[in-house]
Protein backbone atom coordinates (compact mmCIF):
# COMPACT_ATOMS: atom_id res chain seq x y z
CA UNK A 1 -4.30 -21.49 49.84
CA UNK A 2 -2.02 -24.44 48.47
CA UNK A 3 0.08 -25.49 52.22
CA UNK A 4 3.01 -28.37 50.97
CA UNK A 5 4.36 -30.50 53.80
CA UNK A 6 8.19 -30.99 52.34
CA UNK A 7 9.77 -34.29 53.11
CA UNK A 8 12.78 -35.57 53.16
CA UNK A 9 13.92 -38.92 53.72
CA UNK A 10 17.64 -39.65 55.03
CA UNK A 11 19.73 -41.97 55.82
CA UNK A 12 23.52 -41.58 56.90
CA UNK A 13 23.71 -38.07 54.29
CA UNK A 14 25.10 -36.02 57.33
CA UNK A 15 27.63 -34.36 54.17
CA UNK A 16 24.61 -33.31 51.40
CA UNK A 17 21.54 -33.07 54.47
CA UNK A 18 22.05 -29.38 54.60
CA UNK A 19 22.14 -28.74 51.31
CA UNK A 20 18.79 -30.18 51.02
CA UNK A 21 17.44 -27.94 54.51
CA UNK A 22 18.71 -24.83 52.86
CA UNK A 23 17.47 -24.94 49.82
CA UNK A 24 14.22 -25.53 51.11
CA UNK A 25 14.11 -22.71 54.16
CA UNK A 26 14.83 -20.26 51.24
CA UNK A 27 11.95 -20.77 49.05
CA UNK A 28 10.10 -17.81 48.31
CA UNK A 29 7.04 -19.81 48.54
CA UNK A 30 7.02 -19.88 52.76
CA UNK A 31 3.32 -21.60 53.02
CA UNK A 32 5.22 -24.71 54.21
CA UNK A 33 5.76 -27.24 57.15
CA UNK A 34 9.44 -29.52 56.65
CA UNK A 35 9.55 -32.88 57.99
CA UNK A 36 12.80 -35.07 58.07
CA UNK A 37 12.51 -38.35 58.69
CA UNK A 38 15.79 -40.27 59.75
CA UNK A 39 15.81 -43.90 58.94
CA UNK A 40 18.39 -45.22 61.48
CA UNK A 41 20.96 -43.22 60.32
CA UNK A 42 24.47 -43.89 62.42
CA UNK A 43 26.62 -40.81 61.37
CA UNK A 44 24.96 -38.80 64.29
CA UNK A 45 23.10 -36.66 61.19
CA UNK A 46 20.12 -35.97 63.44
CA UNK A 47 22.06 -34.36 66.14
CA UNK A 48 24.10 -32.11 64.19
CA UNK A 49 20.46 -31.18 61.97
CA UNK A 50 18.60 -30.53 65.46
CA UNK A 51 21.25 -28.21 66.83
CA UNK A 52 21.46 -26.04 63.42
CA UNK A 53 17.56 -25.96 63.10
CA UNK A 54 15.84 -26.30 66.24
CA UNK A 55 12.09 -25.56 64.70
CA UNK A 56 12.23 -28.41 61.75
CA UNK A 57 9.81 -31.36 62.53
CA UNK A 58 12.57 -34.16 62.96
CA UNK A 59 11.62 -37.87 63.29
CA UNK A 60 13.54 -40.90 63.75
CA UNK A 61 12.86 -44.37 63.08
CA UNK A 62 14.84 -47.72 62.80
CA UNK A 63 16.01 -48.70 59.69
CA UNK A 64 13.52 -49.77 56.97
CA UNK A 65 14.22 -47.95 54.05
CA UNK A 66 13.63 -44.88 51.97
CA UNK A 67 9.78 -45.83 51.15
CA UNK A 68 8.72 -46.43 54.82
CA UNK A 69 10.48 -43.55 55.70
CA UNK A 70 8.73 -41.01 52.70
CA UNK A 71 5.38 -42.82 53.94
CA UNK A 72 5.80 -42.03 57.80
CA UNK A 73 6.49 -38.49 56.78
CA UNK A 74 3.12 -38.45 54.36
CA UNK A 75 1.53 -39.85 57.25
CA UNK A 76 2.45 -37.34 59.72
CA UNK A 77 2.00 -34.55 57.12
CA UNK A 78 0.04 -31.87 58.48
CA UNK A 79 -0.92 -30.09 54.96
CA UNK A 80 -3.64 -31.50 51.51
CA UNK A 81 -0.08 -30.55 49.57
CA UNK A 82 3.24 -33.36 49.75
CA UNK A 83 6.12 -32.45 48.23
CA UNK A 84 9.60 -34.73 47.93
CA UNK A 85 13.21 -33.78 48.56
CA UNK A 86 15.63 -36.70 48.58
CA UNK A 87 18.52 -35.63 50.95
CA UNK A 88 20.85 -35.34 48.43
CA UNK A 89 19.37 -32.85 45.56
CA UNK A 90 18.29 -29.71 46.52
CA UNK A 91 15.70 -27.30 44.64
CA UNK A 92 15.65 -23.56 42.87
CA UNK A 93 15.17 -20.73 45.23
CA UNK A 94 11.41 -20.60 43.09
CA UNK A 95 10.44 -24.40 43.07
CA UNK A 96 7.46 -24.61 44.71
CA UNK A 97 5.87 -20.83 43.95
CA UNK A 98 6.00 -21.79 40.17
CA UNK A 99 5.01 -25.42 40.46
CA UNK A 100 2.08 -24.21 43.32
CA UNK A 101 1.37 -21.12 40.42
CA UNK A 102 1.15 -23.61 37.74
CA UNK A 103 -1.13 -25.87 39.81
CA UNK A 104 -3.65 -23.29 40.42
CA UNK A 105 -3.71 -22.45 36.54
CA UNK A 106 -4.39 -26.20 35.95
CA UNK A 107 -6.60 -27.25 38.60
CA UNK A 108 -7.64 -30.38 37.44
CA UNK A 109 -4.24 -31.64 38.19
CA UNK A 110 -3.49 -33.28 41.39
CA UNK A 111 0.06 -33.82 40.64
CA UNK A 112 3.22 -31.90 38.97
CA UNK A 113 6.62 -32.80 38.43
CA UNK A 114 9.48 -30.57 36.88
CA UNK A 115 12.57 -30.48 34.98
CA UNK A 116 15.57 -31.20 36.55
CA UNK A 117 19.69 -30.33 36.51
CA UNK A 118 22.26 -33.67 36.80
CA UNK A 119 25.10 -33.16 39.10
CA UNK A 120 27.53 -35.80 39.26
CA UNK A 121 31.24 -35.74 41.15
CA UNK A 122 30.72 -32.07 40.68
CA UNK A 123 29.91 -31.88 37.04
CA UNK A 124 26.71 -30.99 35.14
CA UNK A 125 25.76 -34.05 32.61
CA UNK A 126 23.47 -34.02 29.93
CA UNK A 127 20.49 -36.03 30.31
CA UNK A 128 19.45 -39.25 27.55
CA UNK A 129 16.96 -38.98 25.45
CA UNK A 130 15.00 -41.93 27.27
CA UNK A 131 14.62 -39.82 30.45
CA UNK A 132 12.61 -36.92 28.19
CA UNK A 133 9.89 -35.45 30.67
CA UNK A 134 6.37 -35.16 29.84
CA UNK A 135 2.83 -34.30 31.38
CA UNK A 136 -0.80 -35.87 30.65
CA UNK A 137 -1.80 -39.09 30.45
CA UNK A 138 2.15 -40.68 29.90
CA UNK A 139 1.53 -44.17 31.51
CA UNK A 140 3.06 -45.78 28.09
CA UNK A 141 5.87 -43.53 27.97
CA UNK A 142 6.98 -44.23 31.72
CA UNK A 143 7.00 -48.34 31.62
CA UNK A 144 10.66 -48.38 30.63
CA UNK A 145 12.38 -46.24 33.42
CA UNK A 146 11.29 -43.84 36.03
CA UNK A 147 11.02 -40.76 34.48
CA UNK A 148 9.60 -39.10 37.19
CA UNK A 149 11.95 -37.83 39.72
CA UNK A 150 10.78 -37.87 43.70
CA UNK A 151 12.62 -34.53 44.45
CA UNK A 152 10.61 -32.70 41.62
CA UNK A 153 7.20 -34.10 42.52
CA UNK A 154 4.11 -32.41 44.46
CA UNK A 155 1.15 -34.60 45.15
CA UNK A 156 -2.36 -34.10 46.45
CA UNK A 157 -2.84 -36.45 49.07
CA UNK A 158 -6.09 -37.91 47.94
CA UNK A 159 -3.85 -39.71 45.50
CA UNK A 160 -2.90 -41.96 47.83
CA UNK A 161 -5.77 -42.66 49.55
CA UNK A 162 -7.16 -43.93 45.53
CA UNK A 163 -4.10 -45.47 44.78
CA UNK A 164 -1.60 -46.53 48.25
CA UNK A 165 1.54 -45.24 49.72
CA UNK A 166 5.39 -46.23 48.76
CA UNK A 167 5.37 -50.05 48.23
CA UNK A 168 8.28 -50.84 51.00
CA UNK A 169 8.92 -54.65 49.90
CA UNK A 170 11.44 -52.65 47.19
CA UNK A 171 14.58 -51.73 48.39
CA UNK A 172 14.90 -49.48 44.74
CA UNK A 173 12.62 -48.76 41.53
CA UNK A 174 9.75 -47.77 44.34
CA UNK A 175 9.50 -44.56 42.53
CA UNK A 176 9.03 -46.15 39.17
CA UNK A 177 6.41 -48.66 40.60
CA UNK A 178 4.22 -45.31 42.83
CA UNK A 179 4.37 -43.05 39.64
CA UNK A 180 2.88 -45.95 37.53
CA UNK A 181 0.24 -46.86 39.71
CA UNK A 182 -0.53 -43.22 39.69
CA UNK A 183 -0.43 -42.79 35.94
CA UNK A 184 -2.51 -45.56 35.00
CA UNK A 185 -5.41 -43.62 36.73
CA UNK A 186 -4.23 -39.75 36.76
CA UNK A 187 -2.50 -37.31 34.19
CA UNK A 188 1.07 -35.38 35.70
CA UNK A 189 1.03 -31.86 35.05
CA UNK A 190 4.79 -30.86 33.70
CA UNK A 191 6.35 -28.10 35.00
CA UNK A 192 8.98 -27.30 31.86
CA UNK A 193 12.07 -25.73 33.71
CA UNK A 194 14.76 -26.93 35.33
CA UNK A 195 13.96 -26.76 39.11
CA UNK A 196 15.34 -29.66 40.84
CA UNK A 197 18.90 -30.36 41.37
CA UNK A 198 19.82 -34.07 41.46
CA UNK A 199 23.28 -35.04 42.68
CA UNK A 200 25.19 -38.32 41.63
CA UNK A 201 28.11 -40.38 41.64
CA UNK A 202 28.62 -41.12 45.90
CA UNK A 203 29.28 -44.30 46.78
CA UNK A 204 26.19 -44.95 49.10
CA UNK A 205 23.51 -44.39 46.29
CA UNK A 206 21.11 -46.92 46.50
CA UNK A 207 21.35 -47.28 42.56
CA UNK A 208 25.11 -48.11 43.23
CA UNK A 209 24.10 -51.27 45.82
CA UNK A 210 21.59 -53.27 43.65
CA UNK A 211 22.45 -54.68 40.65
CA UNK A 212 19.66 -55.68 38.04
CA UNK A 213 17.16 -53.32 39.29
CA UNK A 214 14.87 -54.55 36.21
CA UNK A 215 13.89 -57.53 38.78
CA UNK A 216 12.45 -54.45 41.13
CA UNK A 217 10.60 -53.27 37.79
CA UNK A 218 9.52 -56.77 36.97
CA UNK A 219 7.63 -56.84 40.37
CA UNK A 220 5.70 -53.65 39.19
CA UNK A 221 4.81 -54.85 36.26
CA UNK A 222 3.55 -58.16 37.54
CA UNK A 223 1.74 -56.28 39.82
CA UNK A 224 -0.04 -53.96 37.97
CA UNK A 225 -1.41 -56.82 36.06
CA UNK A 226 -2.39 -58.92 39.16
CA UNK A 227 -3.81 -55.42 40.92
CA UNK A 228 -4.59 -52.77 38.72
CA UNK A 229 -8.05 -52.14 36.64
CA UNK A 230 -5.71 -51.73 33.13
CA UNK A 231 -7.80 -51.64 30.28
CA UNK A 232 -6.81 -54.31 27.47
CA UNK A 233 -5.10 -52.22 25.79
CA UNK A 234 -2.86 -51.11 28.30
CA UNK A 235 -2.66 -54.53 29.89
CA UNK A 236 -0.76 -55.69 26.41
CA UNK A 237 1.31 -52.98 26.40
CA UNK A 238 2.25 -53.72 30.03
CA UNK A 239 2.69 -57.70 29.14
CA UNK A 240 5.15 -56.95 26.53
CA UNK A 241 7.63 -54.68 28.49
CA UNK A 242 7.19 -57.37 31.09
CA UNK A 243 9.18 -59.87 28.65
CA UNK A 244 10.90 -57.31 27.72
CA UNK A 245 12.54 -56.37 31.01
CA UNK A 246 12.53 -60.03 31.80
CA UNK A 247 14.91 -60.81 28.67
CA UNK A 248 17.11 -57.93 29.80
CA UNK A 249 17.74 -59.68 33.37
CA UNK A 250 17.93 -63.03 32.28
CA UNK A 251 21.15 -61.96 29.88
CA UNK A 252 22.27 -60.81 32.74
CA UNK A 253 21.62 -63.74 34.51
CA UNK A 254 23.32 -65.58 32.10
CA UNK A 255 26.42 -63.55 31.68
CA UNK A 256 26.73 -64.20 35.83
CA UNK A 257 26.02 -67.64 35.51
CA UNK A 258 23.40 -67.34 37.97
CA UNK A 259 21.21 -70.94 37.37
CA UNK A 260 18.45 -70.95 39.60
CA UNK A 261 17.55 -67.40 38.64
CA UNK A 262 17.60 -68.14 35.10
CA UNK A 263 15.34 -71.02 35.66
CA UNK A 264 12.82 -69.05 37.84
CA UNK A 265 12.93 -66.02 35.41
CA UNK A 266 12.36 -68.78 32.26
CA UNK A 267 9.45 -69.77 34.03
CA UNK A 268 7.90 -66.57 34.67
CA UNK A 269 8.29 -65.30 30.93
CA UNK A 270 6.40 -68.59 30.30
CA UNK A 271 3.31 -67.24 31.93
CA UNK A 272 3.13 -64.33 29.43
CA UNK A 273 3.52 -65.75 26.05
């Protein structure tokens, strides 16, 4: 029996929150706990979510971000099975019985992610090429962006006792920097249909409040080749997005006339010539 401990991570989404609740209650896959995790919201979300569902595990905490909050709920998970629902997306009625179907066909997998819908100020838009999905072994083809999506991802939770939780030192991009750590050791079974819905365009995204979130993918990078076992082969693929990315900020940089950044980010593309 595959049990999946949903969580969802919010923060002042009071508008989209039961969006997310619903879509999840009315899975036809019901072998299922749901944990919310509030992360100091101030729009009195939590009260209105405890008086409309009284039985959902609810859990508040100051605020610390979306990655503490996603790791508190893994930590107070009760199931082997994670899955993620960011507060604003919701999923298909079938989401989890075909991923959890799918899983037990390919056992060897540990993780699965799925296709997804883009919703944004009401509107369905048509993805880029560069966010194409794929399964297996795609650590290469993920260094650029995150194409994995949180809200579409089930995990085993031995993952993270082999690889760590939600780095919280990143405000944004710590999706990008888990899934790598991931891929660089396990392949991502790929769930080809479109069973996530992902919402844009509000103004409190947290893609919306950063800008030059390459710097947050920088970090990874670095880190990977400071932490991770990578093979030499993957290490020099690794090094040369590194420059890459840090080209892309410091033209930013430059266009924003920002000198002591350019002169720390000169000095760090140094270190990888």
């Amino acid at each position: 029996m595959y049990n999946v401990s949903v969580i969802i991570p919010t923060y002042n989404r009071k508008a989209f929150l039961t969006n997310a609740i619903d879509s999840v209650l009315s899975q036809t896959y019901q072998n299922l706990e749901l944990i919310i995790i509030d992360d100091g919201s101030s729009d009195k979300s939590l009260d209105f979510i405890k008086k409309k569902y009284p039985k959902i595990r609810f859990f508040k905490q100051r605020n610390k971000g979306v990655s503490s909050a996603r790791n508190k709920g893994i930590k107070l998970s009760s199931y082997e099975w994670v899955a993620f629902l960011d507060s604003d997306d919701r999923w298909h009625p079938k989401k989890l019985e075909k991923q959890i179907n799918y899983l037990i066909k390919y056992s060897k997998y540990e993780i699965c992610h799925t296709d997804e819908v883009w919703i944004k100020n009401g509107s369905k838009i048509n993805q880029h090429k560069k966010h194409q999905k794929f399964g297996g072994f795609i650590f290469d083809k993920c260094l650029d962006i995150c194409k994995i999506s949180p809200s579409s991802v089930i995990v085993n939770k031995k993952i993270f006792k082999k690889i760590g939780l939600f780095d919280e030192s990143l405000p944004v991009c710590e999706d990008y920097d888990l899934w790598l750590r991931i891929l660089v050791k396990f392949p991502i079974l790929y769930l080809n249909e479109k069973l996530t819905i992902k919402y844009g365009g509000h103004l409190n995204q947290l893609s919306k409040k950063y800008w030059g979130m390459d710097r947050f993918r920088i970090k990874t990078l670095e880190n990977l080749i400071k932490n991770n076992s990578l093979d030499n082969k993957k290490k020099s693929i690794v090094k040369k997005k590194l420059k890459e990315k840090i080209d892309i900020y410091l033209n930013g940089l430059k266009k924003r006339n920002k000198k002591k950044e350019i002169i720390f980010y000169e000095n760090k593309k140094k270190k990888y010539k």
